[in-house]
C-alpha atoms as a PDB file:
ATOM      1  CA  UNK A   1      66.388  49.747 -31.258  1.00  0.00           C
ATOM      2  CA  UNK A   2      65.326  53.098 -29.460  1.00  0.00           C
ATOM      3  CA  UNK A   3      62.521  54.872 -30.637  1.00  0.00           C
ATOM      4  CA  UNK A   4      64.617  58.030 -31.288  1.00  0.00           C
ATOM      5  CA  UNK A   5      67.655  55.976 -33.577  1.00  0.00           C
ATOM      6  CA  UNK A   6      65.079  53.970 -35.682  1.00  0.00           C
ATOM      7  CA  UNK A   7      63.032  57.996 -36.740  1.00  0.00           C
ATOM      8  CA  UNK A   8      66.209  59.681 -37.275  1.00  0.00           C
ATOM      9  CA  UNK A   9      66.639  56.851 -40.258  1.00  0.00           C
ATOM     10  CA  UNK A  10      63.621  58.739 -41.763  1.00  0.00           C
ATOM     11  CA  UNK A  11      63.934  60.706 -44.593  1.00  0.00           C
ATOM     12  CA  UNK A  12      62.469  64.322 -43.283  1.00  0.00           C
ATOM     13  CA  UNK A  13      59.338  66.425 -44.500  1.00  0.00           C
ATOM     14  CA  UNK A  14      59.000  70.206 -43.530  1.00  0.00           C
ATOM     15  CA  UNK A  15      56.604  71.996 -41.745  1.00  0.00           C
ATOM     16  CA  UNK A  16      55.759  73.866 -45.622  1.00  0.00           C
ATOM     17  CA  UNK A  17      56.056  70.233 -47.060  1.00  0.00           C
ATOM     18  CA  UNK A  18      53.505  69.083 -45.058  1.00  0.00           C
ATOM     19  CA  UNK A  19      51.012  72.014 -46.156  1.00  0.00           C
ATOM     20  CA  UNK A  20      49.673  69.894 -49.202  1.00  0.00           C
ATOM     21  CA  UNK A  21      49.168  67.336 -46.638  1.00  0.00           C
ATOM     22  CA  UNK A  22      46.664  68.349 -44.308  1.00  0.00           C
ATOM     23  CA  UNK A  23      43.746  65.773 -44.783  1.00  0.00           C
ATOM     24  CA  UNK A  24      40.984  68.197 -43.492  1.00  0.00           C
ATOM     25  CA  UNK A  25      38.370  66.185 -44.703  1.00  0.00           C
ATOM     26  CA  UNK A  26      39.485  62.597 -44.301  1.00  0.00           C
ATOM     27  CA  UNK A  27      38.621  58.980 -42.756  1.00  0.00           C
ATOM     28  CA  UNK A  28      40.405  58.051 -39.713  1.00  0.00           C
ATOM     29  CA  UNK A  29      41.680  54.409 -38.369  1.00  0.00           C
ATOM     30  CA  UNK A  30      42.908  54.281 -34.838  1.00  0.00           C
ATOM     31  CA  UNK A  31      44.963  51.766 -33.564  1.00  0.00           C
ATOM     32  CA  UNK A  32      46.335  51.596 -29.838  1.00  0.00           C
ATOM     33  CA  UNK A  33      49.477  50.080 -29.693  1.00  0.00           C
ATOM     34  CA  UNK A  34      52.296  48.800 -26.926  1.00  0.00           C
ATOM     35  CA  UNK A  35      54.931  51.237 -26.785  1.00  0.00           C
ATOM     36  CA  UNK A  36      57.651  48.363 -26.944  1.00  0.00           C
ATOM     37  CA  UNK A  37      56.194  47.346 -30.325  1.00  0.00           C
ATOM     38  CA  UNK A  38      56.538  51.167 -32.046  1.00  0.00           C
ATOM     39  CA  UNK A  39      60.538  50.478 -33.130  1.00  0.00           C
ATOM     40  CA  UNK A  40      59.183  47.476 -34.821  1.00  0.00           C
ATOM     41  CA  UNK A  41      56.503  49.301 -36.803  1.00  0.00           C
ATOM     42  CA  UNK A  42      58.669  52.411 -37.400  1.00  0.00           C
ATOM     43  CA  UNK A  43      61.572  50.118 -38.856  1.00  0.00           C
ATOM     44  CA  UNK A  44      59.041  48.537 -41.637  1.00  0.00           C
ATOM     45  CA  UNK A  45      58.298  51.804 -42.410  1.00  0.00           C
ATOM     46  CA  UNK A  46      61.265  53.638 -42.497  1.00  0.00           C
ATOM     47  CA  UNK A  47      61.478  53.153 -46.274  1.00  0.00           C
ATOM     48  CA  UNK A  48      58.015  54.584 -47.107  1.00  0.00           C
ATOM     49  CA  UNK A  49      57.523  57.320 -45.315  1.00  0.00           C
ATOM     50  CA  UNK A  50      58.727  60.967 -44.813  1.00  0.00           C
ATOM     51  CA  UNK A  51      58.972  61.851 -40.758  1.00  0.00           C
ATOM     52  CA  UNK A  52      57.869  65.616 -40.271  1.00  0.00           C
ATOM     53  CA  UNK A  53      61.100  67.525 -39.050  1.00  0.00           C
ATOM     54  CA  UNK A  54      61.016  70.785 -37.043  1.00  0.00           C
ATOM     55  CA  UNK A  55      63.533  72.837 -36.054  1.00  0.00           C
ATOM     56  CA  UNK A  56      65.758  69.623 -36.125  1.00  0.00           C
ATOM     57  CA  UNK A  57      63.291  67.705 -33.840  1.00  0.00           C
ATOM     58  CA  UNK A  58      61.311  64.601 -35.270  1.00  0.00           C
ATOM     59  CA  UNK A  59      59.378  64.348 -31.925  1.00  0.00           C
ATOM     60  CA  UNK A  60      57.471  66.947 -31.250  1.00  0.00           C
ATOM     61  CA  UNK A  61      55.598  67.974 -27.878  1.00  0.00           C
ATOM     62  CA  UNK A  62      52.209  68.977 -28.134  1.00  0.00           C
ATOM     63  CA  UNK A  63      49.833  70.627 -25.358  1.00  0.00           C
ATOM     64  CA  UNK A  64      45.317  70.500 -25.321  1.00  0.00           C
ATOM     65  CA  UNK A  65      43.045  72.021 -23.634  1.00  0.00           C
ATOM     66  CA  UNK A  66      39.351  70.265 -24.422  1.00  0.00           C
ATOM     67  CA  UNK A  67      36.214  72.071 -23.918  1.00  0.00           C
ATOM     68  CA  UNK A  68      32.229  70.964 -23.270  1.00  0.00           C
ATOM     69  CA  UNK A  69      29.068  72.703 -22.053  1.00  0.00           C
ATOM     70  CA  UNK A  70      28.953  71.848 -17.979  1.00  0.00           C
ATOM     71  CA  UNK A  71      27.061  69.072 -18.586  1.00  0.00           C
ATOM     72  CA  UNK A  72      29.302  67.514 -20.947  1.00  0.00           C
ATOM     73  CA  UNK A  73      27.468  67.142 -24.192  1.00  0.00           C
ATOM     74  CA  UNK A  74      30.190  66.306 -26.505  1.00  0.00           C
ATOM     75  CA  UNK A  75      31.524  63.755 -24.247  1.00  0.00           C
ATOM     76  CA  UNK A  76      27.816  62.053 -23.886  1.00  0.00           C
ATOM     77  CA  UNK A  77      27.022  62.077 -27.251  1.00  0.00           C
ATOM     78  CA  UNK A  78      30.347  60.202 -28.303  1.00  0.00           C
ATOM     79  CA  UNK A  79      28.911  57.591 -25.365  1.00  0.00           C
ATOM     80  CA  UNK A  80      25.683  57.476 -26.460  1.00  0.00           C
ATOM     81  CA  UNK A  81      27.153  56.211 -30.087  1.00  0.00           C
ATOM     82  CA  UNK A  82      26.070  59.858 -31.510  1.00  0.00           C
ATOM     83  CA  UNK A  83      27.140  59.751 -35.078  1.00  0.00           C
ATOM     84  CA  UNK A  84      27.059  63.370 -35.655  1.00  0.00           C
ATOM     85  CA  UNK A  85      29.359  65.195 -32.798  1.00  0.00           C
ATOM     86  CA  UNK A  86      31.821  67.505 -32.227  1.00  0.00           C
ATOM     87  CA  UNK A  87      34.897  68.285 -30.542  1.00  0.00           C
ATOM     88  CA  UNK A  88      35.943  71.670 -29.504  1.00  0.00           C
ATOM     89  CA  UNK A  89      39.613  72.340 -28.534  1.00  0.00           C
ATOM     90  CA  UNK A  90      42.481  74.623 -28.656  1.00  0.00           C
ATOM     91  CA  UNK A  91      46.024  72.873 -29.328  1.00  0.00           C
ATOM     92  CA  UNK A  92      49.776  74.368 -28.883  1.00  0.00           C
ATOM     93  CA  UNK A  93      52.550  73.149 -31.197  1.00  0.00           C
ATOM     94  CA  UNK A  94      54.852  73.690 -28.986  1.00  0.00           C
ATOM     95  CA  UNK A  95      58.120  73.261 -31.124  1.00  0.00           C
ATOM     96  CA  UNK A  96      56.896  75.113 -34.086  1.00  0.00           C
ATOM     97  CA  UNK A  97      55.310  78.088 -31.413  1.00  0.00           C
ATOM     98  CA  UNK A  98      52.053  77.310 -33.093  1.00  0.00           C
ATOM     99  CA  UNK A  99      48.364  77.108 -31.386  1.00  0.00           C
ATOM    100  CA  UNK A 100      45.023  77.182 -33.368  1.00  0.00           C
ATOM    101  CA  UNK A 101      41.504  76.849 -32.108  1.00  0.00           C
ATOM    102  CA  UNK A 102      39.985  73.534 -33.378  1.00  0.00           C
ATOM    103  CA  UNK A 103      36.535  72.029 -34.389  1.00  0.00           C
ATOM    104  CA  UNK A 104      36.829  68.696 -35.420  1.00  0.00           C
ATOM    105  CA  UNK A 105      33.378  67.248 -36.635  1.00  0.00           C
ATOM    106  CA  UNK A 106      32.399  63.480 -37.564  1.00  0.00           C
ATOM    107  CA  UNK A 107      29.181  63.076 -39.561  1.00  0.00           C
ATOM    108  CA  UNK A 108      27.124  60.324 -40.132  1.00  0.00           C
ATOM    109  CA  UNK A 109      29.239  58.615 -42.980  1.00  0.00           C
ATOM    110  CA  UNK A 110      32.414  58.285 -40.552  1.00  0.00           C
ATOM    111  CA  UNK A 111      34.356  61.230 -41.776  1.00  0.00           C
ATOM    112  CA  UNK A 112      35.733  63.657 -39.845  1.00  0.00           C
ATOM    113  CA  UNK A 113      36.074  67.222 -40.710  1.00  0.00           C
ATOM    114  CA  UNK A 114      38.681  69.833 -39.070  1.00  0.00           C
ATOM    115  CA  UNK A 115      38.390  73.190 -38.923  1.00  0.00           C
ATOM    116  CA  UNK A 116      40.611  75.916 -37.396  1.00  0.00           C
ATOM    117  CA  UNK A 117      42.035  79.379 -37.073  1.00  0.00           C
ATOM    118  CA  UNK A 118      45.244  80.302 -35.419  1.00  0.00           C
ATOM    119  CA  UNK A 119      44.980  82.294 -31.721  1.00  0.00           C
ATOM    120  CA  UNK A 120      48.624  83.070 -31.241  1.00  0.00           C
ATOM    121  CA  UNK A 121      49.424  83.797 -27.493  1.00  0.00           C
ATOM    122  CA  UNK A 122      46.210  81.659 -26.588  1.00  0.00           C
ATOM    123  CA  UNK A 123      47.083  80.749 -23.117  1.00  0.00           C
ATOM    124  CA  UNK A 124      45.836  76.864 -22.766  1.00  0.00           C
ATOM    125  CA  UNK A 125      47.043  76.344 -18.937  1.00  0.00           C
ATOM    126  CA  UNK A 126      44.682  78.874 -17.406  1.00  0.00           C
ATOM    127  CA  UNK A 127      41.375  77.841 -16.115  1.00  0.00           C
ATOM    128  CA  UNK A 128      39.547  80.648 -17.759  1.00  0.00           C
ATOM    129  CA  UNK A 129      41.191  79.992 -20.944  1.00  0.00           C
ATOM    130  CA  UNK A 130      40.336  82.811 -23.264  1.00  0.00           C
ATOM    131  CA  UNK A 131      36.943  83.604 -22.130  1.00  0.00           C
ATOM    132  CA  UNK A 132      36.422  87.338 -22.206  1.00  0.00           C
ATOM    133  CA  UNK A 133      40.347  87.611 -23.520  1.00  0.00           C
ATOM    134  CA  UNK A 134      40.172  86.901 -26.743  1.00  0.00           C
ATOM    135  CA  UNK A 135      39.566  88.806 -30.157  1.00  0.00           C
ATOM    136  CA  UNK A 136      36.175  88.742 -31.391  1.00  0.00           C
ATOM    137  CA  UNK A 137      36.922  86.372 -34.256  1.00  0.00           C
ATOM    138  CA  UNK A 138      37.181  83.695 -31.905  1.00  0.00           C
ATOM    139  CA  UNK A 139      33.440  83.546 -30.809  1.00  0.00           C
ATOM    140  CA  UNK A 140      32.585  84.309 -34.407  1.00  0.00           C
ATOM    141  CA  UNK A 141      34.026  81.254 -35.266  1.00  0.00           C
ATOM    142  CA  UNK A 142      32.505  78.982 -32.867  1.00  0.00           C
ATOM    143  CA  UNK A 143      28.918  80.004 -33.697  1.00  0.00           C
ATOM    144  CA  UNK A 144      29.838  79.860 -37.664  1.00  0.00           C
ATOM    145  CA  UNK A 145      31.171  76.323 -37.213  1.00  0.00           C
ATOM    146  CA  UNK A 146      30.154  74.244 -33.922  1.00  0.00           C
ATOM    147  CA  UNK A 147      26.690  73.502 -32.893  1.00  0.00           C
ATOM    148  CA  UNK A 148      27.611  74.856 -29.619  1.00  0.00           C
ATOM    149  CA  UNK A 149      28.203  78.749 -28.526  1.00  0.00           C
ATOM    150  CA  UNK A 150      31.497  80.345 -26.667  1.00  0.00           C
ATOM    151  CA  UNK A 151      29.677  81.020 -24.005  1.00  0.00           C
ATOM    152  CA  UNK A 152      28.525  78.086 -23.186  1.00  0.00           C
ATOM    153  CA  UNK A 153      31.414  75.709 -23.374  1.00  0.00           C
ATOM    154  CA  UNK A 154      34.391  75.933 -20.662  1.00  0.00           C
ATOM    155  CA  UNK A 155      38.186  74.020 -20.375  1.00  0.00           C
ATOM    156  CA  UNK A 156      37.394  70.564 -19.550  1.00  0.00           C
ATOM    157  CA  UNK A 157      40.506  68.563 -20.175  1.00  0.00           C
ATOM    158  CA  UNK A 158      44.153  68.921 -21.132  1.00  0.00           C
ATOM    159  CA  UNK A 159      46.282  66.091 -22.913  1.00  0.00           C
ATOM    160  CA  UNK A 160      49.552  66.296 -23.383  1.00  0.00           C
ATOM    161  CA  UNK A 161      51.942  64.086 -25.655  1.00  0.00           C
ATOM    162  CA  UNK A 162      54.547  63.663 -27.589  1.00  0.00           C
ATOM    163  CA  UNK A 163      53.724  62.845 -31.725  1.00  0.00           C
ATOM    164  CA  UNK A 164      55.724  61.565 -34.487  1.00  0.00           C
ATOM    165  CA  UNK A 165      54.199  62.296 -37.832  1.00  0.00           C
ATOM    166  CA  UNK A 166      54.982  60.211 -41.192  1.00  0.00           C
ATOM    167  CA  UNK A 167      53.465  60.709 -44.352  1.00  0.00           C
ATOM    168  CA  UNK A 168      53.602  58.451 -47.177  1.00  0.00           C
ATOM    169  CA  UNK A 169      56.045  59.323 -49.721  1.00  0.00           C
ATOM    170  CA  UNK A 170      52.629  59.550 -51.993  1.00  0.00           C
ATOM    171  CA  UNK A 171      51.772  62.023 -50.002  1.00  0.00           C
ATOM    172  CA  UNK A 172      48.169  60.093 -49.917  1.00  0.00           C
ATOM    173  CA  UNK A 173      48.313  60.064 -46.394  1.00  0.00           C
ATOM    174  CA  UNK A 174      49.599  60.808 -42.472  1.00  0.00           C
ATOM    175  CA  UNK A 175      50.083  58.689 -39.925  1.00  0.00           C
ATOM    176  CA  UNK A 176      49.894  60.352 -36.207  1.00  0.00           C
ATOM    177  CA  UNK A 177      51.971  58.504 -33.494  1.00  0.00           C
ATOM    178  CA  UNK A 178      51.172  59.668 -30.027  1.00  0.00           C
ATOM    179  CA  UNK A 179      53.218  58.936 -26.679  1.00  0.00           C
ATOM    180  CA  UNK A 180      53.776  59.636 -23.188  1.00  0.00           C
ATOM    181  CA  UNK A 181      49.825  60.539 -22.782  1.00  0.00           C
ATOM    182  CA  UNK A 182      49.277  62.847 -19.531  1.00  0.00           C
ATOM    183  CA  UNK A 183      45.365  63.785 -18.996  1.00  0.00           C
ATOM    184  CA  UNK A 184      44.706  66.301 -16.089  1.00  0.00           C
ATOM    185  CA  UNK A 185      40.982  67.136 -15.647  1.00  0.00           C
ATOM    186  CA  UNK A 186      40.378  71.286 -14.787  1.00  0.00           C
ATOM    187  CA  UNK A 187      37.105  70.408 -13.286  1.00  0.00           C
ATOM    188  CA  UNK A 188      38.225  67.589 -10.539  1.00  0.00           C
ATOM    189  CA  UNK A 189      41.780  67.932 -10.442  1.00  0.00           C
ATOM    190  CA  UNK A 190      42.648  64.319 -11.239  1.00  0.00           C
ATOM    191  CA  UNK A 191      45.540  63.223 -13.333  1.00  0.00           C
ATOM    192  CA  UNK A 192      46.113  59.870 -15.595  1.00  0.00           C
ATOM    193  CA  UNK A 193      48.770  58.390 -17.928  1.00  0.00           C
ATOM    194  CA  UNK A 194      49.419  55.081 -19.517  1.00  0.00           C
ATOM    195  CA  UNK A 195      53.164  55.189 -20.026  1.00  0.00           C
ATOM    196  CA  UNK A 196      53.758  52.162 -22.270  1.00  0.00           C
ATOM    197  CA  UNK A 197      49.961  53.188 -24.320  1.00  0.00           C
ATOM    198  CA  UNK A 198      50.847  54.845 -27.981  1.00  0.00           C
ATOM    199  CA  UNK A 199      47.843  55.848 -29.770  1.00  0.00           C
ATOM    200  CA  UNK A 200      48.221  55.376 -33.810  1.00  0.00           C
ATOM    201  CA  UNK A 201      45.664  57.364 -36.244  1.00  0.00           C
ATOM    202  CA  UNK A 202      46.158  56.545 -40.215  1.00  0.00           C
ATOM    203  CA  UNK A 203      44.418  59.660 -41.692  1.00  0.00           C
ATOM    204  CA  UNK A 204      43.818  59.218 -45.790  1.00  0.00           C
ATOM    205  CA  UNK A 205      41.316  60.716 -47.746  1.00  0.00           C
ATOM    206  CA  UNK A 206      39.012  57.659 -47.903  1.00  0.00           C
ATOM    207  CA  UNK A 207      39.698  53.669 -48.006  1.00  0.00           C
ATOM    208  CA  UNK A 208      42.651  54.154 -50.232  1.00  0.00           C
ATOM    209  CA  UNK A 209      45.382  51.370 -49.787  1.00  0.00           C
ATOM    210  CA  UNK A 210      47.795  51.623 -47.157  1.00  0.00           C
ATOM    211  CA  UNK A 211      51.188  50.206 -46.324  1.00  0.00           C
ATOM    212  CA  UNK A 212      50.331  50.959 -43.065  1.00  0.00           C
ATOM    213  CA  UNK A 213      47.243  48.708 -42.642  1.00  0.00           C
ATOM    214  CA  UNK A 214      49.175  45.569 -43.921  1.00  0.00           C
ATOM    215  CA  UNK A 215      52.625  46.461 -41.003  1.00  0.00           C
ATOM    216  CA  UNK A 216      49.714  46.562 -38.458  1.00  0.00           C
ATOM    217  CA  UNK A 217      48.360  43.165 -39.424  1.00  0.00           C
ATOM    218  CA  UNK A 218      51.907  41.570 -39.341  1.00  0.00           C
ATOM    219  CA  UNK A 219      52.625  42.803 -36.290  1.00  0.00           C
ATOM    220  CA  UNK A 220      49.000  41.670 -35.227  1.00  0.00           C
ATOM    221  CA  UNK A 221      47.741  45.104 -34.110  1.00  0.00           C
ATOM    222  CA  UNK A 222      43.808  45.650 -35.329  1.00  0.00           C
ATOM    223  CA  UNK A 223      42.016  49.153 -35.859  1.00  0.00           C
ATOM    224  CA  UNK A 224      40.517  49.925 -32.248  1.00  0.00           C
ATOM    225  CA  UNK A 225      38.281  53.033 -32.063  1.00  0.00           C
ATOM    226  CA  UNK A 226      39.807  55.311 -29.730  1.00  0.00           C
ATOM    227  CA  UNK A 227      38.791  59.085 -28.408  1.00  0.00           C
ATOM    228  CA  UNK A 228      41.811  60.795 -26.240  1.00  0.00           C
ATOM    229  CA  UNK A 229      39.652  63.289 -25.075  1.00  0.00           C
ATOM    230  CA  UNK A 230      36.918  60.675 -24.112  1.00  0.00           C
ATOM    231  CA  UNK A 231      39.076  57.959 -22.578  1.00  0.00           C
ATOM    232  CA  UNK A 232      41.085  61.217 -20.539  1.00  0.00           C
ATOM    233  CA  UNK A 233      37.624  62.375 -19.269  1.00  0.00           C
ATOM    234  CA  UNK A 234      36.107  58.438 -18.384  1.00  0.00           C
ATOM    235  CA  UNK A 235      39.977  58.244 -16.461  1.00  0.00           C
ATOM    236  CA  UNK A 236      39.627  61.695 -15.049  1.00  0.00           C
ATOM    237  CA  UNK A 237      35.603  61.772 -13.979  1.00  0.00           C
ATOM    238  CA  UNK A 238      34.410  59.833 -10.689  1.00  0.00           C
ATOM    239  CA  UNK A 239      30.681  59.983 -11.447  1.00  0.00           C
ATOM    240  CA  UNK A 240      30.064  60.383 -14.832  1.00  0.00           C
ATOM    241  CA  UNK A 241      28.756  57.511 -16.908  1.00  0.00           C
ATOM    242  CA  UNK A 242      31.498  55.642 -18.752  1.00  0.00           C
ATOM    243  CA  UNK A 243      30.216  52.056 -19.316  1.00  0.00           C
ATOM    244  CA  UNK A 244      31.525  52.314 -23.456  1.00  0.00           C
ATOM    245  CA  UNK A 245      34.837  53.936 -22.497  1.00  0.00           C
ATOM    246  CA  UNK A 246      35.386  51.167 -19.522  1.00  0.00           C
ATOM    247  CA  UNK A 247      35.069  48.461 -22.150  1.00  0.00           C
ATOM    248  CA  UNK A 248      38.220  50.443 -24.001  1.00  0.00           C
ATOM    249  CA  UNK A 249      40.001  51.080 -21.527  1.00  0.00           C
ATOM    250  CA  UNK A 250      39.742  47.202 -20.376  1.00  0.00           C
ATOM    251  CA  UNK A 251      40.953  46.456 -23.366  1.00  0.00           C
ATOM    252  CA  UNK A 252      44.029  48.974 -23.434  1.00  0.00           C
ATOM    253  CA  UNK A 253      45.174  47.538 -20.412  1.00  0.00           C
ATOM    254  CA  UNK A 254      44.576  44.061 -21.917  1.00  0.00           C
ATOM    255  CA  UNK A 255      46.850  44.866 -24.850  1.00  0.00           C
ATOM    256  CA  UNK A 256      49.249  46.456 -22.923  1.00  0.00           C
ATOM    257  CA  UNK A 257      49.799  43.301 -20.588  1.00  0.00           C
ATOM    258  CA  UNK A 258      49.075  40.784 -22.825  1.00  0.00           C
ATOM    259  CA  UNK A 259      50.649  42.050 -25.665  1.00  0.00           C
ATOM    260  CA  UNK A 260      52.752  38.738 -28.085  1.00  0.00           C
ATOM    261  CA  UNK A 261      53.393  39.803 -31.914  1.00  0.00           C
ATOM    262  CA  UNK A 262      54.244  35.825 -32.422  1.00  0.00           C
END
């Protein structure tokens, strides 16, 4: 079964549907998964979940730029095993001509907390992204919400991917699928992807059951902690320390080669 037949079996959620769905405040489990396992997963699914339709498209393609001080702080204090930290970025929803400037924030009880305000026309492939160009709200918002100042932090690292998104027909619940990962570093120019990698995130509103968590375990997939924007820079960064991120990415390609659901 192709990816594409066994999501257009999905019944579909909106774009305003999804609106009581957001999960600002929420606990997150990361898996990273084969890409030759995902029909598999999606089919036990199928039944339980709504996929997020937009404009008639259940994949959507989704741009990131990444920022960090010049001596990349938030990067180093996710390797140093930081439990408070940040994450500064500004994301385009491409299909739905959407782009918001994001501050996602883990504290020290392992929730993460999003915050965001929409910069429409934002343009995420320059270099100087926004500095100096923006409205005034923009730096307003950094310094009310991030540890870190606009003046200080610079365009780092752009992802792009394509996501499926499911949420449970409890609407307890979303479940991020991400594919085709493409990291290009601003600062060195280098460029990564791991073609058959999908990155899974099960986002609920604390340890609340999950149908999810018991398809995983069938299909012998465990919870693997997992930062795109950390694992892009480690791939993407000659010289800068990466010892933690090695380990993951050792084990990516592991999984990847090694991969047997029997």
């Amino acid at each position: 079964m192709s990816i594409s037949s066994v999501i257009s079996k999905f019944a579909p959620i909106s774009l305003d549907e999804m609106e009581s769905v957001k999960l600002m405040n929420r606990i997150d489990t990361k898996y990273a998964v084969p890409l030759s396992v995902l029909p598999a997963i999606l089919a036990a699914a199928q039944h339980d979940y709504y996929a997020q339709e937009i404009n008639g498209k259940r994949i959507a393609t989704y741009d990131t730029m990444y920022y960090d001080t010049e001596t990349l702080d938030m990067y180093m204090r996710h390797h140093d095993r930081q439990l408070v930290r940040q994450k500064i970025r500004v994301r385009q929803y491409v299909d739905s001509d959407l782009t918001f400037l994001e501050i996602k924030r883990k504290n020290n009880k392992g929730r993460t907390k999003k915050k965001r305000i929409s910069v429409p026309g934002f343009d995420i492939t320059a270099d100087t992204v926004g500095h100096g160009k923006q409205d005034w709200s923009v730096e307003d918002f950094i310094a009310a919400k991030s540890r870190y100042n606009w003046a200080d932090i610079t365009p780092h690292l752009s992802t792009a991917f394509h996501r499926i998104t499911l949420v449970n027909k409890a609407k307890t619940e979303r479940l991020t699928i991400d594919m085709d990962l493409v990291w290009k570093n601003v600062i060195t120019g280098e460029e990564k992807t791991f073609p058959e990698l999908v990155i899974i995130e099960l986002k609920r509103d604390g340890n609340v059951p999950s149908l999810m968590t018991k398809i995983m375990l069938e299909q012998r997939i465990h919870p693997l902690k997992i930062s795109k924007y950390c694992i892009g820079t480690a791939l993407t960064t000659p010289d800068i320390k990466k010892n933690r991120f090695k380990i993951k990415i050792r084990k990516i390609e592991k999984l990847l080669n090694s991969y047997d659901p029997s």
